[in-house]
C-alpha atoms as a PDB file:
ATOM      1  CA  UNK A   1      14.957  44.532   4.355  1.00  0.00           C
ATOM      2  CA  UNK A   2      14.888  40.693   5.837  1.00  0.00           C
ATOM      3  CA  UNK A   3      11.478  38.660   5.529  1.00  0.00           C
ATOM      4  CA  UNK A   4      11.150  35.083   6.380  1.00  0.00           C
ATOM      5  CA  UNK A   5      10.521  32.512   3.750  1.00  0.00           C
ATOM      6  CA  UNK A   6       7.047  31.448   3.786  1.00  0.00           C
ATOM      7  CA  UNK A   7       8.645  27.534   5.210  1.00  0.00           C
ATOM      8  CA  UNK A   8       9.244  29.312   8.470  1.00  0.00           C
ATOM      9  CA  UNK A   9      12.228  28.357   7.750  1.00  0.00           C
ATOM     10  CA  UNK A  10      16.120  30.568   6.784  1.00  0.00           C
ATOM     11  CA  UNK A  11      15.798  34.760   6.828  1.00  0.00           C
ATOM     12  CA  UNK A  12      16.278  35.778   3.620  1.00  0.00           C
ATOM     13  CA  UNK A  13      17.247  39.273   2.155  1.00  0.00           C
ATOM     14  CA  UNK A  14      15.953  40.727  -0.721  1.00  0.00           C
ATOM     15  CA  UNK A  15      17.180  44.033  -2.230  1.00  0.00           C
ATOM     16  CA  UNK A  16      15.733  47.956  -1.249  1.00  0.00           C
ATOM     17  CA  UNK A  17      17.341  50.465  -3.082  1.00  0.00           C
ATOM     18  CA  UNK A  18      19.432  52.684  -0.317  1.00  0.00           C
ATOM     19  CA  UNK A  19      18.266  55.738   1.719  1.00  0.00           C
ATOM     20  CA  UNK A  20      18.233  59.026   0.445  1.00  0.00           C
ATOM     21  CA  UNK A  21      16.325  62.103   0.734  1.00  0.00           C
ATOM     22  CA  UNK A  22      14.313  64.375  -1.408  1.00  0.00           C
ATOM     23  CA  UNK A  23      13.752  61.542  -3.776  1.00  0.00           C
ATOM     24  CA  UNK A  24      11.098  61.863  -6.797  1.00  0.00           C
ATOM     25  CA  UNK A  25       8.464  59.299  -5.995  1.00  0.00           C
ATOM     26  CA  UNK A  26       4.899  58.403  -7.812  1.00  0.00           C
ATOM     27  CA  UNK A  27       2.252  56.419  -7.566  1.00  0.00           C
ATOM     28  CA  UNK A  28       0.811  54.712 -10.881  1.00  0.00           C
ATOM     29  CA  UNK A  29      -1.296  51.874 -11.577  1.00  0.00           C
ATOM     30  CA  UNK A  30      -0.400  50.825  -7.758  1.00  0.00           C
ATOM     31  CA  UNK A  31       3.026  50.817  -8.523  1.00  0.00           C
ATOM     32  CA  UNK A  32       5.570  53.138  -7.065  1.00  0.00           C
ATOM     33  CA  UNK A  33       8.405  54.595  -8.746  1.00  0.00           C
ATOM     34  CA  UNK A  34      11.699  56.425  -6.998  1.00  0.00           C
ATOM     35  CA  UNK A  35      13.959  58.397  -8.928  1.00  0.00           C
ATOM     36  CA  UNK A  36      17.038  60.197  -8.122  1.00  0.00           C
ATOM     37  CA  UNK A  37      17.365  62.479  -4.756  1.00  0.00           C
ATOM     38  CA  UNK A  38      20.382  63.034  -2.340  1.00  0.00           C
ATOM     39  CA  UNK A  39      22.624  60.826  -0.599  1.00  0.00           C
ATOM     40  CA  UNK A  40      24.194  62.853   2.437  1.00  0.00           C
ATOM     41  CA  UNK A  41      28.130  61.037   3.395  1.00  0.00           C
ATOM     42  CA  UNK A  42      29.744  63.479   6.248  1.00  0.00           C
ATOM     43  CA  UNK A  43      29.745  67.043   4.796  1.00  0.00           C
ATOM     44  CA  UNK A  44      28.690  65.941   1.267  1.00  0.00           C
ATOM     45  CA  UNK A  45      25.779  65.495  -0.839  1.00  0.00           C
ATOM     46  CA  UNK A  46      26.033  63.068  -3.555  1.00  0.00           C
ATOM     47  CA  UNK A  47      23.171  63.309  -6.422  1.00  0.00           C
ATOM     48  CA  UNK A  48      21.550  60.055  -7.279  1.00  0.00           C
ATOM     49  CA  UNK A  49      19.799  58.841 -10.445  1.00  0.00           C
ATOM     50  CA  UNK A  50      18.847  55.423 -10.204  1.00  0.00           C
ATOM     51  CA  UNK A  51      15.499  54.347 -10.920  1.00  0.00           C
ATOM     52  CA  UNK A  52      13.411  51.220  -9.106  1.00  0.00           C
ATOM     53  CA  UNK A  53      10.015  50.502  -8.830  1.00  0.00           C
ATOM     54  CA  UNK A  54       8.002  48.701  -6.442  1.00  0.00           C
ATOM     55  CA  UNK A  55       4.133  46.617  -7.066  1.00  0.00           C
ATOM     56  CA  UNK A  56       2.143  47.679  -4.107  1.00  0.00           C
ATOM     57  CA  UNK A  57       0.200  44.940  -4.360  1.00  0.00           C
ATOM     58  CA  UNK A  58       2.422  42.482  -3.664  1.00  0.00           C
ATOM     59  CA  UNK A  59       5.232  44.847  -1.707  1.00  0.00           C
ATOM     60  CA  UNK A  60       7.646  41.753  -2.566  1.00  0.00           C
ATOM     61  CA  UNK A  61      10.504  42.790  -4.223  1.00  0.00           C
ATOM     62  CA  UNK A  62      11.784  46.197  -5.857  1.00  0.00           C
ATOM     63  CA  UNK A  63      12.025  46.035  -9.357  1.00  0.00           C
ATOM     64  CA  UNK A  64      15.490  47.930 -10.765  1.00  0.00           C
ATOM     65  CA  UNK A  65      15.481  50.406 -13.689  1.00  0.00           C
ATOM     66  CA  UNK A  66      18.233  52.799 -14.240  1.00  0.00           C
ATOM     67  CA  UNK A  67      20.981  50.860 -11.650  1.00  0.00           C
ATOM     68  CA  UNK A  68      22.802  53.419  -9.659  1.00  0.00           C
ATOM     69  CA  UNK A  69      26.293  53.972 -10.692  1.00  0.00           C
ATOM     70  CA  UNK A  70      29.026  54.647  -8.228  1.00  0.00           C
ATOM     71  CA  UNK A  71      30.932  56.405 -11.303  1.00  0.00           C
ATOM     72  CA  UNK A  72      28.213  59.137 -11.022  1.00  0.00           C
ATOM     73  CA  UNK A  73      28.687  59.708  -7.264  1.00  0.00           C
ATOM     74  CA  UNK A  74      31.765  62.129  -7.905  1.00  0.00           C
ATOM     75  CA  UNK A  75      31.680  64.916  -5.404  1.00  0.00           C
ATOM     76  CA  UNK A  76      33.148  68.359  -6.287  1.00  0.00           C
ATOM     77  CA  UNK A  77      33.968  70.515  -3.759  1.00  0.00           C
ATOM     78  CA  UNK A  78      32.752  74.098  -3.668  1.00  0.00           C
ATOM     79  CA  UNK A  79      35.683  76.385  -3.779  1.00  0.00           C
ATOM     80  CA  UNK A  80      33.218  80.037  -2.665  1.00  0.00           C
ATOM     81  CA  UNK A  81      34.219  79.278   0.978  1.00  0.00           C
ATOM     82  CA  UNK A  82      37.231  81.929  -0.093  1.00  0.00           C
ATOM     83  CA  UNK A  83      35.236  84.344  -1.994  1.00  0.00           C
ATOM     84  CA  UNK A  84      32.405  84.524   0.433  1.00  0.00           C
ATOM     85  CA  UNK A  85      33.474  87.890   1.710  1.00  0.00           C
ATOM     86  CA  UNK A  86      34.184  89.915  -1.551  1.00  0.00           C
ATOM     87  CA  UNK A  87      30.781  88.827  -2.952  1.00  0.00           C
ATOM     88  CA  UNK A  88      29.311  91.290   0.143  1.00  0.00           C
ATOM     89  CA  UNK A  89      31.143  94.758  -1.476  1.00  0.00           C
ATOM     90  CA  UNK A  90      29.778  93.303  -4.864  1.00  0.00           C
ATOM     91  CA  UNK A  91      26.410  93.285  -3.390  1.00  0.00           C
ATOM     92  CA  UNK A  92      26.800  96.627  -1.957  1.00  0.00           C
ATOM     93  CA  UNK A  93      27.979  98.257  -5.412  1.00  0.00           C
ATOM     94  CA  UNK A  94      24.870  96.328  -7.429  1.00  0.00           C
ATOM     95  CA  UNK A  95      22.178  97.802  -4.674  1.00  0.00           C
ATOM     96  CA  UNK A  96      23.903 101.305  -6.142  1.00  0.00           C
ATOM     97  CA  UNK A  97      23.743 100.363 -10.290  1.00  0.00           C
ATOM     98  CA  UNK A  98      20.367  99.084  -9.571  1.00  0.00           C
ATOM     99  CA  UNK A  99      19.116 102.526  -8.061  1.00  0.00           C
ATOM    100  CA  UNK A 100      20.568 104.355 -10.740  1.00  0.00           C
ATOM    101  CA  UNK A 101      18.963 101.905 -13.606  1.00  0.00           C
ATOM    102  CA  UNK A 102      15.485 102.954 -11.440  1.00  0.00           C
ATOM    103  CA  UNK A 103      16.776 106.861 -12.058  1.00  0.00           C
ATOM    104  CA  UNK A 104      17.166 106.805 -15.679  1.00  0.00           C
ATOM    105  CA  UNK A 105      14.109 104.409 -16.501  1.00  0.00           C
ATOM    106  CA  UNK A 106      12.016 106.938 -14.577  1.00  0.00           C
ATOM    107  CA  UNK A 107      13.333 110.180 -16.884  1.00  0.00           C
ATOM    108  CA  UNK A 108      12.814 107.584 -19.545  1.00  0.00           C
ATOM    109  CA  UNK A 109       8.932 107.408 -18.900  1.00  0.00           C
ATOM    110  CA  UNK A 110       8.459 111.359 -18.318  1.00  0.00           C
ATOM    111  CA  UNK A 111      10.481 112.505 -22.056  1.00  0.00           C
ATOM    112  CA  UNK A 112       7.398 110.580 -23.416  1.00  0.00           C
END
């Protein structure tokens, strides 16, 4: 974010936290406040949980909370790519238990 100084003069920068998306944003006493959300880098989706804050009022400057911190951007990757297929015979087999647990809750309700 680049706005001219109020000389007409030099372009200067001022900071805006970076892009992300399903961020948790509020309004209060005209001020809003992001938290957190998703940063998306190729395949992966890093979790964010910096905190900034920005007077609407003024829409000047963003005001810096919780910092983010790159040490929290660790990505693990999911290793279920391989089990993927076994978990559909597992589903198969709990569609059967869960019948039967419908069986014997129904005698249940007809011995009383």
């Amino acid at each position: 974010m680049e706005r001219k100084n109020n000389d007409g003069g030099e372009d200067i920068s001022s900071f805006s936290p970076p892009p992300r998306i399903n961020a948790g944003m509020v309004v209060k006493h005209n001020v809003l406040h992001l938290y957190g959300g998703m940063y998306e880098d190729g395949d992966k989706q890093l979790t964010l949980n910096d905190f900034y804050s920005l007077d609407l009022n003024k829409l000047e400057d963003w005001t810096v909370i919780i910092p983010l911190d790159p040490g929290d951007l660790e990505w693990f990757d999911s290793e279920s790519e391989e089990g993927d297929e076994s978990d559909d015979d597992d589903d198969e087999s709990d569609e059967d238990d869960d019948d039967e647990n419908k069986e014997e809750d129904k005698e249940s309700m007809d011995v009383e």
